[in-house]
PDB file of N, CA and C in Angstrom:
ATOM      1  N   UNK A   1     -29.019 -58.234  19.056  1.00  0.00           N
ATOM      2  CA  UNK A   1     -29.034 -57.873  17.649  1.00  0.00           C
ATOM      3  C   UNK A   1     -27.746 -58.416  17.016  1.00  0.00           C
ATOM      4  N   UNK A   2     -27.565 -58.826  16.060  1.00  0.00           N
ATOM      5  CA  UNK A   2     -26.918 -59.688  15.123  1.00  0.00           C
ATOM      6  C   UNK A   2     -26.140 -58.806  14.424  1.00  0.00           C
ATOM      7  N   UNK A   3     -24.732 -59.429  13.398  1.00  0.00           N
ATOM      8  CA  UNK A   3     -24.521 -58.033  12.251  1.00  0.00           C
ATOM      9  C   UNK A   3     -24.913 -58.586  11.285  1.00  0.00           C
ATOM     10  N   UNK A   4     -25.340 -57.655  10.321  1.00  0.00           N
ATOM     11  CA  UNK A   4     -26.019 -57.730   9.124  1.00  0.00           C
ATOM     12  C   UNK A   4     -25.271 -57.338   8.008  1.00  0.00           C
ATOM     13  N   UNK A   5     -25.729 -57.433   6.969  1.00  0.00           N
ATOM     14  CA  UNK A   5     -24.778 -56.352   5.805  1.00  0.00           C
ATOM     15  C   UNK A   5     -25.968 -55.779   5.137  1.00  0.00           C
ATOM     16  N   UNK A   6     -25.990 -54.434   4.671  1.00  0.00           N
ATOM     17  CA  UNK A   6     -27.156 -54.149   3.753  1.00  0.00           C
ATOM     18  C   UNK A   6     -27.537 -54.479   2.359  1.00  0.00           C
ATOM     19  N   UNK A   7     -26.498 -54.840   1.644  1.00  0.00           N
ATOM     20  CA  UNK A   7     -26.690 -56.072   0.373  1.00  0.00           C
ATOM     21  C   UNK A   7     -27.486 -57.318   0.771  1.00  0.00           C
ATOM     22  N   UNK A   8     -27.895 -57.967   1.900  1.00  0.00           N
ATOM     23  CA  UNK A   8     -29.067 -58.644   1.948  1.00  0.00           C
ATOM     24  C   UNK A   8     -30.459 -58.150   2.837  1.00  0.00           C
ATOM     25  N   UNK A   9     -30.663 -56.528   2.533  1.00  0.00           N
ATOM     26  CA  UNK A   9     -31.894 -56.111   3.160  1.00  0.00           C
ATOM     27  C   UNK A   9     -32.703 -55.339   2.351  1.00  0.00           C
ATOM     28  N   UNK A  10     -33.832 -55.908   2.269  1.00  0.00           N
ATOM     29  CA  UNK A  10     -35.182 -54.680   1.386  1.00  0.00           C
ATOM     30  C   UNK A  10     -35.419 -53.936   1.231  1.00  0.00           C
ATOM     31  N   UNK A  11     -34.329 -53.280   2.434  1.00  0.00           N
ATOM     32  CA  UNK A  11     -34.470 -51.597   2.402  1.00  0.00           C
ATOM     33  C   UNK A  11     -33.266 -50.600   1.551  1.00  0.00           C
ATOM     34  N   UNK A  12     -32.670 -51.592   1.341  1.00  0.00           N
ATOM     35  CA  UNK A  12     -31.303 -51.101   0.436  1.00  0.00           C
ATOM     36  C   UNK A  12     -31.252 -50.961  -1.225  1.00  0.00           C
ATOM     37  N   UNK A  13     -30.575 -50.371  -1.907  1.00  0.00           N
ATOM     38  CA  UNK A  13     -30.908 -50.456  -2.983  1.00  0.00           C
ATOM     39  C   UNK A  13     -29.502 -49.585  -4.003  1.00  0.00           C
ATOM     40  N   UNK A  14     -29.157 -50.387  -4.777  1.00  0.00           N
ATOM     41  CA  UNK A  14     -27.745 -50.633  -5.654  1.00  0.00           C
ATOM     42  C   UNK A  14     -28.374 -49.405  -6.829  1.00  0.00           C
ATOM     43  N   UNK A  15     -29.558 -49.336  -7.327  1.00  0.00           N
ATOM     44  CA  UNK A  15     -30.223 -49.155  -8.702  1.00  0.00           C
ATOM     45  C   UNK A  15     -30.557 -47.882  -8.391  1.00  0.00           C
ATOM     46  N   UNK A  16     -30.337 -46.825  -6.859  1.00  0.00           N
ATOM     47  CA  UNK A  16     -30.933 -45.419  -6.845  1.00  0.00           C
ATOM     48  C   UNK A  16     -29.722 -44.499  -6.839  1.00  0.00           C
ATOM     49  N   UNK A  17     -28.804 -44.735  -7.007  1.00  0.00           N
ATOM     50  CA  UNK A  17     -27.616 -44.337  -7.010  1.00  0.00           C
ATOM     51  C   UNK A  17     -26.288 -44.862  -7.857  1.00  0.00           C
ATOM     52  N   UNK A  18     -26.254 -44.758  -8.899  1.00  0.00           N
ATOM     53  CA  UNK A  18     -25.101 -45.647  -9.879  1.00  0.00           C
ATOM     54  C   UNK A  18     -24.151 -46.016  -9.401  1.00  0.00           C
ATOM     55  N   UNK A  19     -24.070 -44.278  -9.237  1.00  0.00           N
ATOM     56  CA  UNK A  19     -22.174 -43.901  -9.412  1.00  0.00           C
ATOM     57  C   UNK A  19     -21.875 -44.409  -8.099  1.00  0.00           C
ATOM     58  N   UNK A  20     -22.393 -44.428  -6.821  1.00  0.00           N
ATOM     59  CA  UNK A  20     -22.114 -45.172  -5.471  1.00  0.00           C
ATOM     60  C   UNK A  20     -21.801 -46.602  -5.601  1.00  0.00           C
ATOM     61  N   UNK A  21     -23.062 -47.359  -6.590  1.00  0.00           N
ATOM     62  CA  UNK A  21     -23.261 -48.474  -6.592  1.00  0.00           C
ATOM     63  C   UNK A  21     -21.758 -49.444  -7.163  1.00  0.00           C
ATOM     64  N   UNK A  22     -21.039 -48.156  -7.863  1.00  0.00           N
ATOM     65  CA  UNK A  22     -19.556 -48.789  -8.795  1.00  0.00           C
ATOM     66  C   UNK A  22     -18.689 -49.094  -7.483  1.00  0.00           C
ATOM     67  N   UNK A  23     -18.588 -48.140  -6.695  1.00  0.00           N
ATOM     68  CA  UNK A  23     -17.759 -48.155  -5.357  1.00  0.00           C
ATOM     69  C   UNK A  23     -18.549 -49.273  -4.422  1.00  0.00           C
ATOM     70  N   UNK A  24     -19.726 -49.713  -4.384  1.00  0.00           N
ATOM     71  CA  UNK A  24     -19.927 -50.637  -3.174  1.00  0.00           C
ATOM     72  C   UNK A  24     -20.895 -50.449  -2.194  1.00  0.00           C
ATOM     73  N   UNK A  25     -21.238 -48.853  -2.616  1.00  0.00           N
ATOM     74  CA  UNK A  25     -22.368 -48.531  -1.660  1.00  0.00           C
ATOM     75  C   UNK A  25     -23.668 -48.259  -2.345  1.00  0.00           C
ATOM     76  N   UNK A  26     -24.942 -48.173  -1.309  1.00  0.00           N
ATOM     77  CA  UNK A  26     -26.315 -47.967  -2.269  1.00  0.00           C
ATOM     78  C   UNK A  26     -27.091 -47.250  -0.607  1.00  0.00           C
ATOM     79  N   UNK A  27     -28.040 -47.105  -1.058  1.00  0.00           N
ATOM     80  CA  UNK A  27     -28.989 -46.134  -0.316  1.00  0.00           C
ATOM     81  C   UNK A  27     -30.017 -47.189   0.563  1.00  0.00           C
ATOM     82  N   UNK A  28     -30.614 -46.716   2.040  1.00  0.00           N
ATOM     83  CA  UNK A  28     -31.171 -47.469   2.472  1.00  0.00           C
ATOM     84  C   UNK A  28     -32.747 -46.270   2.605  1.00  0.00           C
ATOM     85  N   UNK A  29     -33.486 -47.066   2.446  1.00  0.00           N
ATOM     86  CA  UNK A  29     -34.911 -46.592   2.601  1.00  0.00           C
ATOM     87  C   UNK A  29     -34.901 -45.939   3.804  1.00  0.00           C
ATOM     88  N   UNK A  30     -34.501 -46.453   4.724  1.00  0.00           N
ATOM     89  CA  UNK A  30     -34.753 -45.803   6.269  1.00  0.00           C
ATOM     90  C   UNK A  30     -34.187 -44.467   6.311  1.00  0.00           C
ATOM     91  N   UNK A  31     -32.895 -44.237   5.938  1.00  0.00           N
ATOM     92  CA  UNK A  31     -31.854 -42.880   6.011  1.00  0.00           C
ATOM     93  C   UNK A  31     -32.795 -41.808   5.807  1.00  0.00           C
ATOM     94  N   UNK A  32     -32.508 -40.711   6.251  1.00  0.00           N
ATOM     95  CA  UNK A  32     -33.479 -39.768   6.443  1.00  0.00           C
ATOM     96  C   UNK A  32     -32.748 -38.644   5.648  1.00  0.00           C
ATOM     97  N   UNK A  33     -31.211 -38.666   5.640  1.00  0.00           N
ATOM     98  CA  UNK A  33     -30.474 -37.487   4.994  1.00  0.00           C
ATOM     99  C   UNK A  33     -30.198 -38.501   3.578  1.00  0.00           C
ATOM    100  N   UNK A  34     -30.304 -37.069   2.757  1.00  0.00           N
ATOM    101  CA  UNK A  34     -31.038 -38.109   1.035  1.00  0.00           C
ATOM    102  C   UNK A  34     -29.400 -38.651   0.480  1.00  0.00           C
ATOM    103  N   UNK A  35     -28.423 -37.484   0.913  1.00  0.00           N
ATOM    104  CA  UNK A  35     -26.988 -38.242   0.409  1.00  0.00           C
ATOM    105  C   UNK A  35     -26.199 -39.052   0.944  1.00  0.00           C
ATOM    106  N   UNK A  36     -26.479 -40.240   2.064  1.00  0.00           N
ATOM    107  CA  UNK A  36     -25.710 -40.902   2.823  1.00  0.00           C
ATOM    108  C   UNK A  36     -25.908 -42.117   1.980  1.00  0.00           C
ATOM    109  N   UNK A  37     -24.985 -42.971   2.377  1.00  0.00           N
ATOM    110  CA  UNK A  37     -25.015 -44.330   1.325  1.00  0.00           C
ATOM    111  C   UNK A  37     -23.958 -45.084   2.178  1.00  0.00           C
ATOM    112  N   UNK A  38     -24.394 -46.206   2.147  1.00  0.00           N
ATOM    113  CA  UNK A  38     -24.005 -47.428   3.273  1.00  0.00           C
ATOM    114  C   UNK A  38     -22.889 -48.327   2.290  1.00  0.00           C
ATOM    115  N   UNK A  39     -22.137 -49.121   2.999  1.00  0.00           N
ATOM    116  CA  UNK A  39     -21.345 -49.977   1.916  1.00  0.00           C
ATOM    117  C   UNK A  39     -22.507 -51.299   2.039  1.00  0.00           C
ATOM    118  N   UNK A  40     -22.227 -52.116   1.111  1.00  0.00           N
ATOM    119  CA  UNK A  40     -23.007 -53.216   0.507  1.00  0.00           C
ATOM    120  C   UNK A  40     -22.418 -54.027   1.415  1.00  0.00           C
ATOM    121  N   UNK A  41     -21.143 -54.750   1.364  1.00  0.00           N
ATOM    122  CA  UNK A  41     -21.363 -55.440   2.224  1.00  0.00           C
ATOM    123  C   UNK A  41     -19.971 -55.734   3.665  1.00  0.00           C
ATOM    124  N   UNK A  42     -20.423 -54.248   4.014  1.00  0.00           N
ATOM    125  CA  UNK A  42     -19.787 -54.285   5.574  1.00  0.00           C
ATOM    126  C   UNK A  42     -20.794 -54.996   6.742  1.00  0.00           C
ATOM    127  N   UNK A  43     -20.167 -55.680   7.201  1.00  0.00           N
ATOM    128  CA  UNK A  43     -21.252 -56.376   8.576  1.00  0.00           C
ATOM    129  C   UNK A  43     -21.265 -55.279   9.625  1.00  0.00           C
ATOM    130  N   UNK A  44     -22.771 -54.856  10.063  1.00  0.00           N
ATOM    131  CA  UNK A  44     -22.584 -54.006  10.924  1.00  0.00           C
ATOM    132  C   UNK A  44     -24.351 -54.069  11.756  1.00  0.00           C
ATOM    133  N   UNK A  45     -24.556 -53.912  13.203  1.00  0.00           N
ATOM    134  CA  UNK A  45     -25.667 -54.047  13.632  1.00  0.00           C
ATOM    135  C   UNK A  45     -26.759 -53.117  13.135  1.00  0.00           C
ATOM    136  N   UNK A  46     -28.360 -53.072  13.106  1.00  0.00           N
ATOM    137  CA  UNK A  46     -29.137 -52.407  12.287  1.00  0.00           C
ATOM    138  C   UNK A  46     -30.288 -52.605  12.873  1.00  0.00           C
ATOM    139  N   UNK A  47     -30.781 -51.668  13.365  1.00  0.00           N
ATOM    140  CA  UNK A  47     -32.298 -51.795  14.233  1.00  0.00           C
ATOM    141  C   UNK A  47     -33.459 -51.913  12.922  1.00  0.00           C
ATOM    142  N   UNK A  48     -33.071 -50.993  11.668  1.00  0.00           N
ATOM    143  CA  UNK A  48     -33.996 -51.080  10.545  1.00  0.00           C
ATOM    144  C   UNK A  48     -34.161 -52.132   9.647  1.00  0.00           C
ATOM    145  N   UNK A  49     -32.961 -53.331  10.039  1.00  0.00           N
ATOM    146  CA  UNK A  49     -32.636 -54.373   8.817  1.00  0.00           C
ATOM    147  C   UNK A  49     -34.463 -55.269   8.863  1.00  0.00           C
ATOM    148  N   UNK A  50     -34.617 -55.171   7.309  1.00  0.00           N
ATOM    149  CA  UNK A  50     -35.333 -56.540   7.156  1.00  0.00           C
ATOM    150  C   UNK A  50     -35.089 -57.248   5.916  1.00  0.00           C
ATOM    151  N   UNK A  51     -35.091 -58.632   6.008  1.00  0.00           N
ATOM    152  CA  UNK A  51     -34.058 -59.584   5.088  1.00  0.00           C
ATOM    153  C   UNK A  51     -34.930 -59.481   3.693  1.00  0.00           C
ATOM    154  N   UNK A  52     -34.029 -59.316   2.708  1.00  0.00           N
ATOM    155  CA  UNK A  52     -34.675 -59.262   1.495  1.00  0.00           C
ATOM    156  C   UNK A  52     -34.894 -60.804   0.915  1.00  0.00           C
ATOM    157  N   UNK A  53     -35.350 -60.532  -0.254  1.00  0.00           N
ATOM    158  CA  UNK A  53     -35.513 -62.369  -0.458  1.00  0.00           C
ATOM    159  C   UNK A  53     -34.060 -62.637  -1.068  1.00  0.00           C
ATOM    160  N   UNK A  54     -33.827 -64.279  -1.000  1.00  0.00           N
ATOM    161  CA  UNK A  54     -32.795 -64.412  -1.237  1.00  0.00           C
ATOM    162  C   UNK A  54     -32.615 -64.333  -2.323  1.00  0.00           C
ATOM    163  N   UNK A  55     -33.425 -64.524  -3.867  1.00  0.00           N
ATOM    164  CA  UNK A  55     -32.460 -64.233  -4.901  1.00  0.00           C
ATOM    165  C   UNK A  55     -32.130 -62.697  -5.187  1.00  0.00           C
ATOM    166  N   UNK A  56     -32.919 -61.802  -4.436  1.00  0.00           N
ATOM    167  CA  UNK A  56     -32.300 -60.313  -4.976  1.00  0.00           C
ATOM    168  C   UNK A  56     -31.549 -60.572  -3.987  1.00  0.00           C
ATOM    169  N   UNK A  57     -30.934 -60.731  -2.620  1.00  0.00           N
ATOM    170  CA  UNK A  57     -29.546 -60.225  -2.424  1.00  0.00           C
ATOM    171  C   UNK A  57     -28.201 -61.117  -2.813  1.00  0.00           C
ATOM    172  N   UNK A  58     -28.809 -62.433  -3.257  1.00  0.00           N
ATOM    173  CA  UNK A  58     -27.946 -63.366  -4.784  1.00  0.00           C
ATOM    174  C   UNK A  58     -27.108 -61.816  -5.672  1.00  0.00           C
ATOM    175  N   UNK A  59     -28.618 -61.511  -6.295  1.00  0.00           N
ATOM    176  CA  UNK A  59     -28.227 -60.796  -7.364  1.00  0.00           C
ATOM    177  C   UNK A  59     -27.355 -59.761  -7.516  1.00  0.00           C
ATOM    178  N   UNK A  60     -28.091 -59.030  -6.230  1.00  0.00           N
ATOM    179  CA  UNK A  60     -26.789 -58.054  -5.723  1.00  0.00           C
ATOM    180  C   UNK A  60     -25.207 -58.131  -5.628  1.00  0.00           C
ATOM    181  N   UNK A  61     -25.341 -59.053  -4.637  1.00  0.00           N
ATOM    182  CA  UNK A  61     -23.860 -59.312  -4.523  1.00  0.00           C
ATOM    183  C   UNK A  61     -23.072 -60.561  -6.020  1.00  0.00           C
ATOM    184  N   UNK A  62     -23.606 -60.733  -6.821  1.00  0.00           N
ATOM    185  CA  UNK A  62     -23.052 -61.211  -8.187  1.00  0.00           C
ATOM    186  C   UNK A  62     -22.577 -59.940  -8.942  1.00  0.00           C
ATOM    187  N   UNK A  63     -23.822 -58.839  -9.204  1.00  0.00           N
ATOM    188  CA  UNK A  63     -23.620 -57.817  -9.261  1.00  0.00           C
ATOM    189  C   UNK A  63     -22.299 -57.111  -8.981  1.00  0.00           C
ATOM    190  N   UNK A  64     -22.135 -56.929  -8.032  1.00  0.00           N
ATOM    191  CA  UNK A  64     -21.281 -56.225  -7.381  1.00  0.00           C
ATOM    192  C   UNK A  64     -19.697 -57.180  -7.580  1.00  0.00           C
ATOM    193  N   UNK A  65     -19.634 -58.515  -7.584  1.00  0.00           N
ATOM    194  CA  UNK A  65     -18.805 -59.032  -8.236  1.00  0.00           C
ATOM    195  C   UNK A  65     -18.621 -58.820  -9.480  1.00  0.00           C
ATOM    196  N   UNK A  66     -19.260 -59.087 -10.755  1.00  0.00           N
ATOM    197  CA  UNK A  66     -19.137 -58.677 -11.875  1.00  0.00           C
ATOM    198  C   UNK A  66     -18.333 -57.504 -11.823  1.00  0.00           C
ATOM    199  N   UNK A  67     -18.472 -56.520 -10.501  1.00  0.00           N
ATOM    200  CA  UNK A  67     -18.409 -54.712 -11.187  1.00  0.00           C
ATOM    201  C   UNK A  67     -16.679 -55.082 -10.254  1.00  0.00           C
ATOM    202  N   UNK A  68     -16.024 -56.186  -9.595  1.00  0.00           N
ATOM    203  CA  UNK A  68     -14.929 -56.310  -9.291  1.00  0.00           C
ATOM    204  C   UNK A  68     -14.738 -55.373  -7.842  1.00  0.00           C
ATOM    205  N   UNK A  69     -15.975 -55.809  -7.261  1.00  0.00           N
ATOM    206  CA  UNK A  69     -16.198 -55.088  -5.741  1.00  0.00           C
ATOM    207  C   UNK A  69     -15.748 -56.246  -4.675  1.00  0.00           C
ATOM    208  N   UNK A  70     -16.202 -57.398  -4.947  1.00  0.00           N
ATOM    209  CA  UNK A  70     -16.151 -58.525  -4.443  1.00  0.00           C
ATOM    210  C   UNK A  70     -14.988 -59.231  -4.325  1.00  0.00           C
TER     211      UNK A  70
END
């Protein structure tokens, strides 16, 4: 298994959580406890990762530059 970051996976998401999303983190579909939130883009291994398409995790991480995360 590879490391991944969750800013390029389908299961992640910047837009369900704001106020996280200012700091760097967003929510992954898989998580089972509703308040945990992952950073965007720490490299780290992931049995749940599946690759999103590339222009949403483009977008994301522009995103997240714009907001001076990057």
């Amino acid at each position: 298994m590879s490391d991944v970051r969750c800013v390029d996976c389908s299961k992640f998401s910047l837009q369900e959580d704001k106020g996280a999303a200012l700091i760097g983190h967003g929510k992954c579909a898989e998580e089972k406890l509703p308040h945990v939130r992952y950073k965007a883009l720490l490299k780290k291994q992931c049995k749940a990762y599946s690759p999103a398409i590339e222009q949403q995790a483009d977008a994301r991480v522009e995103w997240l530059r714009k907001q001076g995360i990057v």
